[in-house]
N, C-alpha and C. Protein backbone atom coordinates (compact mmCIF):
# COMPACT_ATOMS: atom_id res chain seq x y z
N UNK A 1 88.27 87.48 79.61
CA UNK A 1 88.81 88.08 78.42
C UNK A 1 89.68 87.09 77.64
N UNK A 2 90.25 86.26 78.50
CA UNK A 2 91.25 85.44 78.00
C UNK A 2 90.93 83.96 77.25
N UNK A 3 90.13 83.41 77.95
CA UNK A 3 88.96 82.92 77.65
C UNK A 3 88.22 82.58 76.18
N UNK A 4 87.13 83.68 75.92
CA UNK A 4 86.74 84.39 75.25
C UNK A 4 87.83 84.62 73.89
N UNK A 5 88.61 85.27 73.98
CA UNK A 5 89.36 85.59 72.67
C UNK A 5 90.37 84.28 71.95
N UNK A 6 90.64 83.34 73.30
CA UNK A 6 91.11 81.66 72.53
C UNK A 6 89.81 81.17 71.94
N UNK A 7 88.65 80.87 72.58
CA UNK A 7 87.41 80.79 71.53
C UNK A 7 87.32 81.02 70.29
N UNK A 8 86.97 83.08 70.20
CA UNK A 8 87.03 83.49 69.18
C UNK A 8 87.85 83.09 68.20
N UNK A 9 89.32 82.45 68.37
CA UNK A 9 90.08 82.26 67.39
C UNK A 9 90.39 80.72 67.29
N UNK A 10 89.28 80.44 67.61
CA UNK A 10 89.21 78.44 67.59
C UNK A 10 90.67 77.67 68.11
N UNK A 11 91.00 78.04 69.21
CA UNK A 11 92.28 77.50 69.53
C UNK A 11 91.98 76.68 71.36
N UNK A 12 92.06 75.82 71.03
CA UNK A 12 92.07 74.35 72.80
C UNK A 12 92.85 75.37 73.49
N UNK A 13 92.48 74.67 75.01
CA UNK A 13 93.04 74.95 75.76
C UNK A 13 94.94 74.33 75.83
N UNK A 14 94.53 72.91 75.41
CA UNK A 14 95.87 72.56 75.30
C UNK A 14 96.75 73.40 74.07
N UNK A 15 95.92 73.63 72.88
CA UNK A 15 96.88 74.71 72.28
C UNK A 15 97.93 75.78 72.39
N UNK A 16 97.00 76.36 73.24
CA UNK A 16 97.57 77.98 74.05
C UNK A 16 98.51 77.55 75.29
N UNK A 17 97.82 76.14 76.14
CA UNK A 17 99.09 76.26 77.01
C UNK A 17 100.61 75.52 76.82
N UNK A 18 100.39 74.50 75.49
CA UNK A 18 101.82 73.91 75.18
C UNK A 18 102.77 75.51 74.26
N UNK A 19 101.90 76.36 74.00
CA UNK A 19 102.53 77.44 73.38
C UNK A 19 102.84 78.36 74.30
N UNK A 20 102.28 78.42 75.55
CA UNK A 20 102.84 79.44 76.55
C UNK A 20 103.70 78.12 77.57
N UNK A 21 103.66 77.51 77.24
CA UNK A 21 105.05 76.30 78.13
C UNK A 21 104.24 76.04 79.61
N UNK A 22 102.69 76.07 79.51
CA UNK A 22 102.32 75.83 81.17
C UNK A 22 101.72 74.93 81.32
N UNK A 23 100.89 74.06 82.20
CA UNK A 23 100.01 73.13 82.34
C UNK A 23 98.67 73.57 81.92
N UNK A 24 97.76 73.24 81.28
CA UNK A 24 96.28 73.00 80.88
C UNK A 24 95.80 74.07 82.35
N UNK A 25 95.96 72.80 83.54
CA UNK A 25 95.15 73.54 84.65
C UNK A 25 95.42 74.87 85.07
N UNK A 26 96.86 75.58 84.66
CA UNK A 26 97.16 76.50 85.15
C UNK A 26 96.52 77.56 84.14
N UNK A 27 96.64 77.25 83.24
CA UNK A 27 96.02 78.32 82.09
C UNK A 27 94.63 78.01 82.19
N UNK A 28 93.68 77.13 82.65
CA UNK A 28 92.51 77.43 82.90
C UNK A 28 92.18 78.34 83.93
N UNK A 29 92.80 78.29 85.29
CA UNK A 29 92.89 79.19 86.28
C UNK A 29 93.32 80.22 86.45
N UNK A 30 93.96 80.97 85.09
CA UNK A 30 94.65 82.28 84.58
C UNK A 30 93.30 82.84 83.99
N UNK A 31 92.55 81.92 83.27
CA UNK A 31 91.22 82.30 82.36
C UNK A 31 90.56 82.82 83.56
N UNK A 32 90.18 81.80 84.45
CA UNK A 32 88.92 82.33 85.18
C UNK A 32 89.95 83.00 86.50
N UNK A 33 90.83 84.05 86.14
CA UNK A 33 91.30 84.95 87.50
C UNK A 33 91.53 83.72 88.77
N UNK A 34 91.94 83.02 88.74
CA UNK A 34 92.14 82.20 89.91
C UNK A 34 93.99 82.14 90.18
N UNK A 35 94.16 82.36 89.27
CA UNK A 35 95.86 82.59 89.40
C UNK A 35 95.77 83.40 88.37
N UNK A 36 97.08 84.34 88.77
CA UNK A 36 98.22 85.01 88.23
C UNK A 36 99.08 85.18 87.32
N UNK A 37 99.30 85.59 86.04
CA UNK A 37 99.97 84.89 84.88
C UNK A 37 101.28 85.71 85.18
N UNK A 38 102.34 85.44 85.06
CA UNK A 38 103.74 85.85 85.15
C UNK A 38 103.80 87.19 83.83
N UNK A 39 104.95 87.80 83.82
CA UNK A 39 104.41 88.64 82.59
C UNK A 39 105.26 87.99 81.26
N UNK A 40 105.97 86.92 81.51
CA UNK A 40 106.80 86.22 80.71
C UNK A 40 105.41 85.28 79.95
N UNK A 41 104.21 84.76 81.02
CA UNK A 41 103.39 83.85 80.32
C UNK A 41 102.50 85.33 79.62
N UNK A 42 102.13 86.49 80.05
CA UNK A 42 101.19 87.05 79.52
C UNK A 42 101.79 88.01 78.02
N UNK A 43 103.40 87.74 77.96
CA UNK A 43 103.64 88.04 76.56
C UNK A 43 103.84 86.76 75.23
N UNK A 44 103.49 86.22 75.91
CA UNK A 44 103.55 84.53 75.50
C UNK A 44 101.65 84.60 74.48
N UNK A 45 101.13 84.85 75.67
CA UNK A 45 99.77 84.93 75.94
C UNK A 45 99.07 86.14 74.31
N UNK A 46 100.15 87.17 74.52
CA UNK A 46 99.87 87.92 74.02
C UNK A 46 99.69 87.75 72.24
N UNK A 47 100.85 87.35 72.08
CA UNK A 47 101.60 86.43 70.81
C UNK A 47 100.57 85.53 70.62
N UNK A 48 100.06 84.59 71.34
CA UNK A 48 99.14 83.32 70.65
C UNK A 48 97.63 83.71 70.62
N UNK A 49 97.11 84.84 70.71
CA UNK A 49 95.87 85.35 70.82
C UNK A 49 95.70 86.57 69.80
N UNK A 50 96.93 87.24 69.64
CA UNK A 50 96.60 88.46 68.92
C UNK A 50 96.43 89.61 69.44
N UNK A 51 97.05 89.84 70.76
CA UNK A 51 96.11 90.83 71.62
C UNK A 51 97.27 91.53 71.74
N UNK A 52 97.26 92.83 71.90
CA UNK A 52 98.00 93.86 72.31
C UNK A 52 98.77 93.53 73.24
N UNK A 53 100.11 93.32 73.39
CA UNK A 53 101.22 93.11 74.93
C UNK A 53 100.92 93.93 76.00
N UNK A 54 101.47 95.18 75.60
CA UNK A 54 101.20 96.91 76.63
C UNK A 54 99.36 96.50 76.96
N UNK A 55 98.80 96.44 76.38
CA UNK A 55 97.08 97.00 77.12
C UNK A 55 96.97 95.33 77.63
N UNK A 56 97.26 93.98 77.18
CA UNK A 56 97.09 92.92 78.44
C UNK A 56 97.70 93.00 79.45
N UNK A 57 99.21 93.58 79.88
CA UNK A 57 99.58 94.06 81.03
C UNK A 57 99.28 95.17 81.38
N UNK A 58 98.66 95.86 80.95
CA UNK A 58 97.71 97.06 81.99
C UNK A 58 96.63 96.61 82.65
N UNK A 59 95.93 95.31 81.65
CA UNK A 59 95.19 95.07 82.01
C UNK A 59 95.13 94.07 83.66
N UNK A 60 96.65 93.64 83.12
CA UNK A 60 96.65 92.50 84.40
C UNK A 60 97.48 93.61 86.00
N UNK A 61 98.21 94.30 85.21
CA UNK A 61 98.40 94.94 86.65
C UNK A 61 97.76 96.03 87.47
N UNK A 62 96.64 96.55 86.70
CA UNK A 62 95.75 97.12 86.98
C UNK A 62 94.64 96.40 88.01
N UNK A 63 94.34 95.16 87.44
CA UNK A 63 93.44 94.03 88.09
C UNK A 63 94.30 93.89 89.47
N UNK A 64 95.43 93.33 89.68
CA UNK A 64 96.40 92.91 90.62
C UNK A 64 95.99 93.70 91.48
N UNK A 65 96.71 95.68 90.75
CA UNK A 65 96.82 96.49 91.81
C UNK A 65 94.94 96.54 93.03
N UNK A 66 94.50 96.88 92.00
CA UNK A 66 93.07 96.99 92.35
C UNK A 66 92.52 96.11 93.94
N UNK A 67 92.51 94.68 93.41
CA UNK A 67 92.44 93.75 94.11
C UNK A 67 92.86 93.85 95.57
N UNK A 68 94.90 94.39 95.63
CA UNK A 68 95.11 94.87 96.78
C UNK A 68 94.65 96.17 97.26
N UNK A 69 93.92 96.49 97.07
CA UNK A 69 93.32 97.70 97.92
C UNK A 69 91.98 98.18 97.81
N UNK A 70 91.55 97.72 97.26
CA UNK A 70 89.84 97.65 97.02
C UNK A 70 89.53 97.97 98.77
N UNK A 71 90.17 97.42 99.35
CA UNK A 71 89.21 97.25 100.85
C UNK A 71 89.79 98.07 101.73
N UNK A 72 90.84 98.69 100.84
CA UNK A 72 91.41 99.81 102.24
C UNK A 72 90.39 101.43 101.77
N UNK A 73 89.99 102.08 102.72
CA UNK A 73 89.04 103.31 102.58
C UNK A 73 89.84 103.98 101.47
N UNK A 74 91.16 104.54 101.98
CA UNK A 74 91.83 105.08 101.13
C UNK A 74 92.46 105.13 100.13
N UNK A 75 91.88 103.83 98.91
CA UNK A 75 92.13 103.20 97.80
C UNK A 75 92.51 104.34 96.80
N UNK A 76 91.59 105.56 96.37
CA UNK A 76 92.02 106.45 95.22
C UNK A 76 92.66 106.93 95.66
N UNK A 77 93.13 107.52 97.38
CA UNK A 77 94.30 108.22 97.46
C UNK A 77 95.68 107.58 97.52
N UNK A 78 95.38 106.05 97.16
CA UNK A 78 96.48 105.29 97.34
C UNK A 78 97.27 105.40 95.61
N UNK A 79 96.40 105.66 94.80
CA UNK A 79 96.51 105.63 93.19
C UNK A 79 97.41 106.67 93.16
N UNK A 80 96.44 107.44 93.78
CA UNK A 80 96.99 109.24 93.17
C UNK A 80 98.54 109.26 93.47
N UNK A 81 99.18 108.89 94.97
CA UNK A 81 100.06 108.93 95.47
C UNK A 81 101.06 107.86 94.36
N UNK A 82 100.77 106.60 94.38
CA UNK A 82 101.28 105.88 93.00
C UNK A 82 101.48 106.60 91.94
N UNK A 83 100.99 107.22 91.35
CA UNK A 83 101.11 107.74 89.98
C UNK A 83 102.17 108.93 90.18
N UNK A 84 101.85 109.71 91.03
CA UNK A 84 103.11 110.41 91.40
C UNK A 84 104.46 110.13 91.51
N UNK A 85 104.44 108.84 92.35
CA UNK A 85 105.68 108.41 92.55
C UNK A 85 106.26 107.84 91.34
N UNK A 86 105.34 107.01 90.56
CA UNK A 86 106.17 106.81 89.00
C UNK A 86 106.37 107.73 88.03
N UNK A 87 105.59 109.06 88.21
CA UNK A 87 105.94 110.40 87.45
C UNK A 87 107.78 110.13 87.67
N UNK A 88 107.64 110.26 89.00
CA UNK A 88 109.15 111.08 89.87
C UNK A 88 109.94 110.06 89.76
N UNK A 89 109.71 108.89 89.85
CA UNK A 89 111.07 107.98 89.17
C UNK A 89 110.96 108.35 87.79
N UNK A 90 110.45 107.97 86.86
CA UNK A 90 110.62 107.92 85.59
C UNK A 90 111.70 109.31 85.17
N UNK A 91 111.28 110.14 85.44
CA UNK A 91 111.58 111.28 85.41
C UNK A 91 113.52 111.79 85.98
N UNK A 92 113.66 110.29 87.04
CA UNK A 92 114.96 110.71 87.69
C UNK A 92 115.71 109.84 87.40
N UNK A 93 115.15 109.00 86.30
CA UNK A 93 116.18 107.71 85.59
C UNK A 93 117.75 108.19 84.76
């Protein structure tokens, strides 16, 4: 996705990463999911692409969450229970 939309908007790799403050290699390995972008680089990220802040970090902690539990059986009941629990904090702030 990340990728893809520096393309679309004709911008180097070195462009995007002297503007998000990282190394070339690290922002290539953010492109192809091989590392992790901090959420300090993915509002950075957000700003030099054009892309929505809120829906690229859904997007990335969604991916994250996913990732850790894909392989446990009880993955959707692991969600359901999540979503609850941030109902019930949010709620007791």
């Amino acid at each position: 996705m990340l990728r893809n939309r520096r393309h679309t908007l004709g911008l180097l790799l070195r462009q995007v990463s002297a503007y998000v403050d990282i190394d070339q290699a690290i922002l290539s390995k953010i492109e192809r999911s091989e590392r992790k972008p901090t959420k300090e680089m993915l509002n950075k990220l957000s700003e030099i692409l054009k892309l929505d802040r809120d829906e690229l970090l859904i997007q990335y902690m969604s991916e994250k969450n996913a990732y850790e539990i894909v392989e446990q059986d009880c993955a959707d009941k692991v969600l359901k229970v999540a979503e609850m629990k941030v109902k019930y904090l949010k709620s007791h702030q």
